[in-house]
Structures are given as structure tokens and as C-alpha cells.
PDB file of N, CA and C in Angstrom:
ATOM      1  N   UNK A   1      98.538  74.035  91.955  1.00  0.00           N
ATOM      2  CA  UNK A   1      98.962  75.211  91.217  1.00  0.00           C
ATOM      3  C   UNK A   1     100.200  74.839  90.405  1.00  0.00           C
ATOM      4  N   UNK A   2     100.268  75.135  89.454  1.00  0.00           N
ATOM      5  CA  UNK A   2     101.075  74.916  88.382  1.00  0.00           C
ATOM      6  C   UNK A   2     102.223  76.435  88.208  1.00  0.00           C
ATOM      7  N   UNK A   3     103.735  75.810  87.848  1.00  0.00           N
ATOM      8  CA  UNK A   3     104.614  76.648  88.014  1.00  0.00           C
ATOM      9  C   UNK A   3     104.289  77.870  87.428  1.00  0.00           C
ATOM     10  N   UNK A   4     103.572  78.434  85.957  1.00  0.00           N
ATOM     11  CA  UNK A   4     103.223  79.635  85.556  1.00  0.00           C
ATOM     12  C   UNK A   4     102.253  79.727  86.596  1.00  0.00           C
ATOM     13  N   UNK A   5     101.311  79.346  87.287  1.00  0.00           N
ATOM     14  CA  UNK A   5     100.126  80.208  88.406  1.00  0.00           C
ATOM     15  C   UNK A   5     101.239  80.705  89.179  1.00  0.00           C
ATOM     16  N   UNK A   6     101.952  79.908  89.336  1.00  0.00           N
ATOM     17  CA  UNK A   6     102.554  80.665  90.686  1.00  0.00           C
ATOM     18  C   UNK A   6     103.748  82.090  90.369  1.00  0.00           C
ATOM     19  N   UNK A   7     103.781  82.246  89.442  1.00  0.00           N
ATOM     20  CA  UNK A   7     104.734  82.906  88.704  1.00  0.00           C
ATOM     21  C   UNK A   7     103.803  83.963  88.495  1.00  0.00           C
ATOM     22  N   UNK A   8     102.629  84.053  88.134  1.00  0.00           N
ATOM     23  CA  UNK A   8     102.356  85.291  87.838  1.00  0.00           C
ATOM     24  C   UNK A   8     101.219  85.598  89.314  1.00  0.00           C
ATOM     25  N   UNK A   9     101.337  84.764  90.084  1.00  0.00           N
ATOM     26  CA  UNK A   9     100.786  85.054  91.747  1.00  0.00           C
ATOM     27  C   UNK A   9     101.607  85.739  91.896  1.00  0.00           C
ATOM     28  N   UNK A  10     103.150  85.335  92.297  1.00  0.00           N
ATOM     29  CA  UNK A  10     104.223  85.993  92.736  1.00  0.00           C
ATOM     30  C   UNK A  10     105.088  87.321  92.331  1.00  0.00           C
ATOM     31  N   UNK A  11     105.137  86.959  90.651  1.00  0.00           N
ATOM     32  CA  UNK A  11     105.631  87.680  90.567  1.00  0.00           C
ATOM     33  C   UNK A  11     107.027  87.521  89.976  1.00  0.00           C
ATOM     34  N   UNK A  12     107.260  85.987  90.176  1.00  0.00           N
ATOM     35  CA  UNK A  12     108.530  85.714  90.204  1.00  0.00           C
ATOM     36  C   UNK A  12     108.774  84.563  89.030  1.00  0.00           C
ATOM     37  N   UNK A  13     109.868  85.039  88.112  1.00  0.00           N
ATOM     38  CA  UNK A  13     110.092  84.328  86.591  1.00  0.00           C
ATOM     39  C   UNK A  13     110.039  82.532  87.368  1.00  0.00           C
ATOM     40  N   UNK A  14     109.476  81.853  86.550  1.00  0.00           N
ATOM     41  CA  UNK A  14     109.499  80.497  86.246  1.00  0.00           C
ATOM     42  C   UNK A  14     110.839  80.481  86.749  1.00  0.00           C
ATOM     43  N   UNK A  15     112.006  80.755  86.163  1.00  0.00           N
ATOM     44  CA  UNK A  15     113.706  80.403  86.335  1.00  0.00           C
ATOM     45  C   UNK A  15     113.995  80.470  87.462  1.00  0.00           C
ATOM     46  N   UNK A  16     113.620  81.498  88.022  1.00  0.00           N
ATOM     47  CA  UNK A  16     113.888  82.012  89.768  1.00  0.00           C
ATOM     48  C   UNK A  16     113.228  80.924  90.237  1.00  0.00           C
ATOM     49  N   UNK A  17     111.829  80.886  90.310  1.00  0.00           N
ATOM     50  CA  UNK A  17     110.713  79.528  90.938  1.00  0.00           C
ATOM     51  C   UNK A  17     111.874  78.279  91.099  1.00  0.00           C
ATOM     52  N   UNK A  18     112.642  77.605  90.360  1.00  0.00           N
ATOM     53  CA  UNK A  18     112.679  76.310  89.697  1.00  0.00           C
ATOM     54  C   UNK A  18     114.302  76.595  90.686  1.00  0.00           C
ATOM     55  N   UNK A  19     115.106  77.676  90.202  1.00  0.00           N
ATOM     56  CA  UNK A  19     116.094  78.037  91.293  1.00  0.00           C
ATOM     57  C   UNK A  19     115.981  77.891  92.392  1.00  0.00           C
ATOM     58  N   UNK A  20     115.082  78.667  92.911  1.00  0.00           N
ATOM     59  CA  UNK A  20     115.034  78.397  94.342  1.00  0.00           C
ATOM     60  C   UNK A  20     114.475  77.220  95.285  1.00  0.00           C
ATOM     61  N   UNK A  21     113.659  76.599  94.528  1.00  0.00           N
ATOM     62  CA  UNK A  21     113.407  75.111  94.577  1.00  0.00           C
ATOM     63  C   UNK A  21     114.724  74.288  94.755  1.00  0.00           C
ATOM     64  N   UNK A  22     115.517  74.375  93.994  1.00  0.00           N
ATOM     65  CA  UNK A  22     116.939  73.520  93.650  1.00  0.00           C
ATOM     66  C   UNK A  22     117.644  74.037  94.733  1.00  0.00           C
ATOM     67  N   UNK A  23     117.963  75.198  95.040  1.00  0.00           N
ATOM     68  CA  UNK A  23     119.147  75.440  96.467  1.00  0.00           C
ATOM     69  C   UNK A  23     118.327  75.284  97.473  1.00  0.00           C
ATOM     70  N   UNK A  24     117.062  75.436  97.672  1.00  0.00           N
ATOM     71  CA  UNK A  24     116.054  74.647  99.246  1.00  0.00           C
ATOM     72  C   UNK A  24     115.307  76.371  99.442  1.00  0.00           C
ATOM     73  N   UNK A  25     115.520  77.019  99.309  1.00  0.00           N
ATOM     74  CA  UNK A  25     114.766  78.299  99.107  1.00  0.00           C
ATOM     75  C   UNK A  25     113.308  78.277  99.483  1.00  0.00           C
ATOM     76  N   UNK A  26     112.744  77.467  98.750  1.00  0.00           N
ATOM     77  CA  UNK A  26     111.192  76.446  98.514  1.00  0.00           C
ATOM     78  C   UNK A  26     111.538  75.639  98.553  1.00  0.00           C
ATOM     79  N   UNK A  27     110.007  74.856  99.445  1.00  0.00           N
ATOM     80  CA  UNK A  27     110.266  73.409  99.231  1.00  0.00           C
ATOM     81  C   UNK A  27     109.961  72.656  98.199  1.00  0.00           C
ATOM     82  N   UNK A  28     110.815  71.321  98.014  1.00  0.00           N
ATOM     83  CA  UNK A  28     110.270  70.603  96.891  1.00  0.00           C
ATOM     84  C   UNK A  28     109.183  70.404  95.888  1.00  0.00           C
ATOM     85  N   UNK A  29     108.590  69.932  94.986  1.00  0.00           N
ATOM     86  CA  UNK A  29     107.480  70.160  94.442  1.00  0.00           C
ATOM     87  C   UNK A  29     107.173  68.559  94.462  1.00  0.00           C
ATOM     88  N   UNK A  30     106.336  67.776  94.712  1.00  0.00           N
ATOM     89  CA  UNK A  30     106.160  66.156  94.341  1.00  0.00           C
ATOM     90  C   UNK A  30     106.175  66.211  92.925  1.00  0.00           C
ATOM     91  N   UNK A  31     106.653  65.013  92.813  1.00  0.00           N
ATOM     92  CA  UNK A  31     106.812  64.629  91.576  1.00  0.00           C
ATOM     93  C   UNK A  31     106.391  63.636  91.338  1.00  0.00           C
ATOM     94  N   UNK A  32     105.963  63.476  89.691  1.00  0.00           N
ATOM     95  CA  UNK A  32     105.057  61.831  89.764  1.00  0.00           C
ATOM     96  C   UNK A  32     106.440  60.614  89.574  1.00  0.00           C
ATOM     97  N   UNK A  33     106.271  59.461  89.359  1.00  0.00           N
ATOM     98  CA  UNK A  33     107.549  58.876  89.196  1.00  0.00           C
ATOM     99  C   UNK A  33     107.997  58.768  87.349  1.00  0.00           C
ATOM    100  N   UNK A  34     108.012  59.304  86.576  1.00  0.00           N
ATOM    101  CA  UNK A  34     108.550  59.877  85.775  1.00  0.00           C
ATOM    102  C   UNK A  34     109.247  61.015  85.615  1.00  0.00           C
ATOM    103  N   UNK A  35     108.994  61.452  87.240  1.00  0.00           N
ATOM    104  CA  UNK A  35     109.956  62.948  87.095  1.00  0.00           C
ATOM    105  C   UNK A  35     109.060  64.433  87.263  1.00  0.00           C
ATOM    106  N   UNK A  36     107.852  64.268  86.518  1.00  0.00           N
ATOM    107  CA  UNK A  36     106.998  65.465  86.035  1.00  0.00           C
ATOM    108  C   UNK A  36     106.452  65.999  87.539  1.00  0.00           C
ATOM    109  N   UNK A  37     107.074  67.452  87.915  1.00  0.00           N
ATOM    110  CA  UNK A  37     106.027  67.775  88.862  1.00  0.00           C
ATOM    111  C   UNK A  37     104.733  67.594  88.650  1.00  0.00           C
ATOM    112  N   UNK A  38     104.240  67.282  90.478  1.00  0.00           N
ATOM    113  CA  UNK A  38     102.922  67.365  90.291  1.00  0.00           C
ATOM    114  C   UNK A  38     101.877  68.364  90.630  1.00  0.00           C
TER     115      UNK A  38
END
């Protein structure tokens, strides 16, 4: 699921998503090794 699916599952702006990811809120997202969630 990709950050807009989950945003309009939830409910909750992309900004908030990506926030709460960053203070531990949610957990991490994998990332490929360029950086790009996966």
C-alpha cells in the first residue's frame, strides 16, 4: 500500500502519515536502498 492508499483508508493527510512515521508513532516503512519507500 502506497502512502496516498493509506491516507485516504485512514483518513489521515500524507503530512501526518510521514510525521508520525518520523517520531515512531508508526512503524518504519522499508525502503529500497536509494531511499524510496517501498
Amino acid at each position: 500500500m502506497v502512502i496516498k492508499e493509506a491516507s485516504k483508508v485512514t483518513g489521515i493527510s500524507i503530512d501526518n502519515l510521514r510525521y508520525y512515521e518520523r517520531i515512531g508513532v508508526i512503524p518504519k516503512v522499508r525502503r529500497t536502498e536509494s531511499g524510496i519507500r517501498d
